[in-house]
C-alpha atoms as a PDB file:
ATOM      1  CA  UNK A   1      56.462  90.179  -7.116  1.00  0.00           C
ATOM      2  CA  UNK A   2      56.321  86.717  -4.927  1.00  0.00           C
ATOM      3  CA  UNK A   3      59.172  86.169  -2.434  1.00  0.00           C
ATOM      4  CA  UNK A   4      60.164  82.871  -0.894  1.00  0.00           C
ATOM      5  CA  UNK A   5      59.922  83.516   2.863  1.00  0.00           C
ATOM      6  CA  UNK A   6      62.468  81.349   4.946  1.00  0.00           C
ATOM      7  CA  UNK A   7      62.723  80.870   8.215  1.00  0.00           C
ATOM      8  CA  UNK A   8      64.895  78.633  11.052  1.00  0.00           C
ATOM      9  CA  UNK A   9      68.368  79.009  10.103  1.00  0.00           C
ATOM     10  CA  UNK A  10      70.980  79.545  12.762  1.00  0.00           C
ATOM     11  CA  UNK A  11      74.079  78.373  14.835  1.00  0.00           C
ATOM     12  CA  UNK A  12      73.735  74.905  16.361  1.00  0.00           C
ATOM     13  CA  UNK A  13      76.600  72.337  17.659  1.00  0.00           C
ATOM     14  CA  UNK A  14      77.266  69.190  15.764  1.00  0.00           C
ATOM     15  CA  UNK A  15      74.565  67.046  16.577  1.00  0.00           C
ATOM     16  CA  UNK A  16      71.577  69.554  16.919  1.00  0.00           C
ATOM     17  CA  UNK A  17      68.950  69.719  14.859  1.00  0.00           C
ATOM     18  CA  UNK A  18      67.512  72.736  13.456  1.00  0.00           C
ATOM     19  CA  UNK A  19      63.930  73.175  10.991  1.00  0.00           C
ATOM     20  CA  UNK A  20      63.571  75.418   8.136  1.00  0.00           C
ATOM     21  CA  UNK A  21      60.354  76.739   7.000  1.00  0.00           C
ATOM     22  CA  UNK A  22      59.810  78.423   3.730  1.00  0.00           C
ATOM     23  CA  UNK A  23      56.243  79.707   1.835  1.00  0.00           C
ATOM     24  CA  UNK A  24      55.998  82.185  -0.391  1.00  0.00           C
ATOM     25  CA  UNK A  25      54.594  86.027   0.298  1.00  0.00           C
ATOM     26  CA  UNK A  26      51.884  85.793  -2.243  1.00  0.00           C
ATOM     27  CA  UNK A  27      50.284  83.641  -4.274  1.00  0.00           C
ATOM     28  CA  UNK A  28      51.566  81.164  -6.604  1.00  0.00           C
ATOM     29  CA  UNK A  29      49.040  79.844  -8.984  1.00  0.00           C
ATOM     30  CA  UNK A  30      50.624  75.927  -9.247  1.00  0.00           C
ATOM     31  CA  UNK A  31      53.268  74.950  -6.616  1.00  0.00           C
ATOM     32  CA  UNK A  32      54.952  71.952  -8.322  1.00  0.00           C
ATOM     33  CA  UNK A  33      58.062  70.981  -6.741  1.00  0.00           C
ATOM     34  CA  UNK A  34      59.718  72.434  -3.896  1.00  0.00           C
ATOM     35  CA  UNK A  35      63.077  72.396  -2.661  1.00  0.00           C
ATOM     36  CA  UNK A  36      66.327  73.288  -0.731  1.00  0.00           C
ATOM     37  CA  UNK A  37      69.893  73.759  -1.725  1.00  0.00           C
ATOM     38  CA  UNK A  38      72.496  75.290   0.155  1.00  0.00           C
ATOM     39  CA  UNK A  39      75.739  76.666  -0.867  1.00  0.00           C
ATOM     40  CA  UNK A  40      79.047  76.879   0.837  1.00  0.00           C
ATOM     41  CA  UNK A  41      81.946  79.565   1.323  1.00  0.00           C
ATOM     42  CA  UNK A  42      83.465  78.224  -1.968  1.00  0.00           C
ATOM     43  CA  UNK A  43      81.474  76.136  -3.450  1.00  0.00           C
ATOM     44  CA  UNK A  44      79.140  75.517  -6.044  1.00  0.00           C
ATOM     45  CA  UNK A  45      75.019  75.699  -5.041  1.00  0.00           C
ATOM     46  CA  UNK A  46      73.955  71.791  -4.353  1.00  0.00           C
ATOM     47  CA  UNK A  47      70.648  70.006  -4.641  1.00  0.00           C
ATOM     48  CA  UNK A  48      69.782  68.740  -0.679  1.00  0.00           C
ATOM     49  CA  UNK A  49      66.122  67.788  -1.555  1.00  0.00           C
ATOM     50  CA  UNK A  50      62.900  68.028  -2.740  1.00  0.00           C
ATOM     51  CA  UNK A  51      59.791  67.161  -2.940  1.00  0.00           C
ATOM     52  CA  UNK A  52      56.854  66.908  -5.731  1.00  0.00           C
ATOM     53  CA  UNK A  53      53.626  67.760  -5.339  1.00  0.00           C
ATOM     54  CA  UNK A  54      52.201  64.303  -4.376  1.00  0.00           C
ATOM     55  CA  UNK A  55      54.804  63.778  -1.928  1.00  0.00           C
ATOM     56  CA  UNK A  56      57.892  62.206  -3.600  1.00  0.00           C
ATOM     57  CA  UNK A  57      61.275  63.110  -2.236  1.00  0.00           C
ATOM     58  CA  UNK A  58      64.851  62.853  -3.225  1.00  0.00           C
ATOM     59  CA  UNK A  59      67.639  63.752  -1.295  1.00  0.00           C
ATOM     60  CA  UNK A  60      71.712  64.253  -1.577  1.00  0.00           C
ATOM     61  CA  UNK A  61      73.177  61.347  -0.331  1.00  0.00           C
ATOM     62  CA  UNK A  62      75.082  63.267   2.112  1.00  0.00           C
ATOM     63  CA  UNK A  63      71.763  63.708   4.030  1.00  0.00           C
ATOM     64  CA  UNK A  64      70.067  61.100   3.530  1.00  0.00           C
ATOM     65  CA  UNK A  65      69.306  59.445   7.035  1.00  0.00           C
ATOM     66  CA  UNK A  66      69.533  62.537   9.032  1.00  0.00           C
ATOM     67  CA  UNK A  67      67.539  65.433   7.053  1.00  0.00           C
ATOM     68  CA  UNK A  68      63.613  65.133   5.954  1.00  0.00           C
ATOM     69  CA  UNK A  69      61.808  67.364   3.459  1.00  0.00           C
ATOM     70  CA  UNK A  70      57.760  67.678   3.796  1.00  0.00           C
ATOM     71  CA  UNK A  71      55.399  70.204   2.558  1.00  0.00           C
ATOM     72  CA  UNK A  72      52.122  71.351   3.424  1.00  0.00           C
ATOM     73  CA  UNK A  73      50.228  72.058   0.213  1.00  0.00           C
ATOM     74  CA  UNK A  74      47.806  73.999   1.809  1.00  0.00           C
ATOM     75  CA  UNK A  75      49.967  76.232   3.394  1.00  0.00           C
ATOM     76  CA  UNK A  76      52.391  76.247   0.258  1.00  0.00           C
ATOM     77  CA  UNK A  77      54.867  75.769   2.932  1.00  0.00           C
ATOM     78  CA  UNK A  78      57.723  73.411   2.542  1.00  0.00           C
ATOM     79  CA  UNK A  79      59.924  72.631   5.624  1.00  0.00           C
ATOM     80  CA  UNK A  80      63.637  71.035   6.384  1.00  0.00           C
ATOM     81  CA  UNK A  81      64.028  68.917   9.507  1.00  0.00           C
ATOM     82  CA  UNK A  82      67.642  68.197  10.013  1.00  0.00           C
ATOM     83  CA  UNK A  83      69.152  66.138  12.766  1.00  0.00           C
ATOM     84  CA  UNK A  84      72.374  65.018  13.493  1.00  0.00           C
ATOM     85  CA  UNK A  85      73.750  67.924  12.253  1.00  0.00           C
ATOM     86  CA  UNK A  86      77.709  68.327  11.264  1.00  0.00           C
ATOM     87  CA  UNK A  87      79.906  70.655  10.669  1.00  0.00           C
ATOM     88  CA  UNK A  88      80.597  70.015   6.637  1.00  0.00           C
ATOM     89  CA  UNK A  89      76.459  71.134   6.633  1.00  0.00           C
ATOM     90  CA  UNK A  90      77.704  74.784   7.614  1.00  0.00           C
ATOM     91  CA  UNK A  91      75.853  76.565   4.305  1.00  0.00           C
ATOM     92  CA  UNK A  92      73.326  79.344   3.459  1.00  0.00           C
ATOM     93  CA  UNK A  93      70.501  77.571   2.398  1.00  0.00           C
ATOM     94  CA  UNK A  94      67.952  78.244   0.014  1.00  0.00           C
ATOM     95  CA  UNK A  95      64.584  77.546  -1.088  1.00  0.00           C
ATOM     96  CA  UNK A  96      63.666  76.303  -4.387  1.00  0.00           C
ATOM     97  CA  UNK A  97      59.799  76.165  -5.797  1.00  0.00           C
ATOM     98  CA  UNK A  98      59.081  75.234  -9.007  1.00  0.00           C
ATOM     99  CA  UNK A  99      55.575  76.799 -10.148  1.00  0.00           C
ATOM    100  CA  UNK A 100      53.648  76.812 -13.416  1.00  0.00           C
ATOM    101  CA  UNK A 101      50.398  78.783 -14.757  1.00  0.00           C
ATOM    102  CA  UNK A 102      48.928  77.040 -18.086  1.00  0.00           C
ATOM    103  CA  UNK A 103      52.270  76.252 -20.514  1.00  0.00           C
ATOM    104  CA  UNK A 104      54.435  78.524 -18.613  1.00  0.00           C
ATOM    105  CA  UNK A 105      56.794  77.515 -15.917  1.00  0.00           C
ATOM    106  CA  UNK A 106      58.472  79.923 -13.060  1.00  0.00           C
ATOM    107  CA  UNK A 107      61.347  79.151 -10.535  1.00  0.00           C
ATOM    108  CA  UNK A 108      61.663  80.918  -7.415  1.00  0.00           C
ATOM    109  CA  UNK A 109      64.706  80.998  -4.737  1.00  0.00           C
ATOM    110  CA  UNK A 110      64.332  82.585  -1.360  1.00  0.00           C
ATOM    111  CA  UNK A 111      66.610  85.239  -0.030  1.00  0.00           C
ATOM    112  CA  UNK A 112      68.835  82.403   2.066  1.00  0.00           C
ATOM    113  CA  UNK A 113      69.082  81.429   5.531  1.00  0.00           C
ATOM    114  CA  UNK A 114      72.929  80.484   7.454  1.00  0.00           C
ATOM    115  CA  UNK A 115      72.893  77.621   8.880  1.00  0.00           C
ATOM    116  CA  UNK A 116      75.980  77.064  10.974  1.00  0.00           C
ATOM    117  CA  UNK A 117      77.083  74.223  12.773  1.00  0.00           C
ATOM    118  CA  UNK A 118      79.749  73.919  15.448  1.00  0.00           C
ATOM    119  CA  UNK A 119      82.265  70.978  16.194  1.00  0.00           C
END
């Protein structure tokens, strides 16, 4: 059974930056796109961005300026930077990978990471 594997959450003050990391335990035989969401107290799960296998992103307006998404295809490792953090991005976040072997497609989400920002 593959896990998503994250990594970098935490408590940081408005205007910190923090990076997540997330790969998966084992191997996935196509990585297609890979992603982050977050959810918070109260609310409904929410795209924040991903990324396709040749590199194109989209991102929630909300972060758009201050967060970037990459991945390292080799690594099947897709990472988070977010700056200029605020308080309204308090959330557990979660990673997203979209994965497919011949016709069949498979969606994985990682166990969550909190993310919590201070005013």
């Amino acid at each position: 059974q593959v896990q998503l594997v994250e990594s970098g959450g935490g408590l940081v003050q408005a205007g910190g930056s923090l990076r997540l990391s997330c790969a998966p335990s084992g191997s996935i035989f196509k990585i297609n796109t890979m992603g982050w969401y977050r959810q918070a107290p109260g609310k409904q799960r929410e795209l924040v961005a991903d990324i396709t296998r040749g590199g194109n992103t989209n991102y929630a307006d909300s972060v758009k300026g201050r967060f970037t998404i990459s991945r390292d295809n080799a690594k099947n490792t897709v990472y988070l930077q977010m700056n200029g953090l605020i308080p309204e991005d308090t959330a557990v976040y979660y990673c997203h990978v979209n994965a497919s072997l011949f016709t069949k497609s498979f969606a994985y989400w990682g166990q969550g990471t909190q993310v919590t920002v201070s005013s």
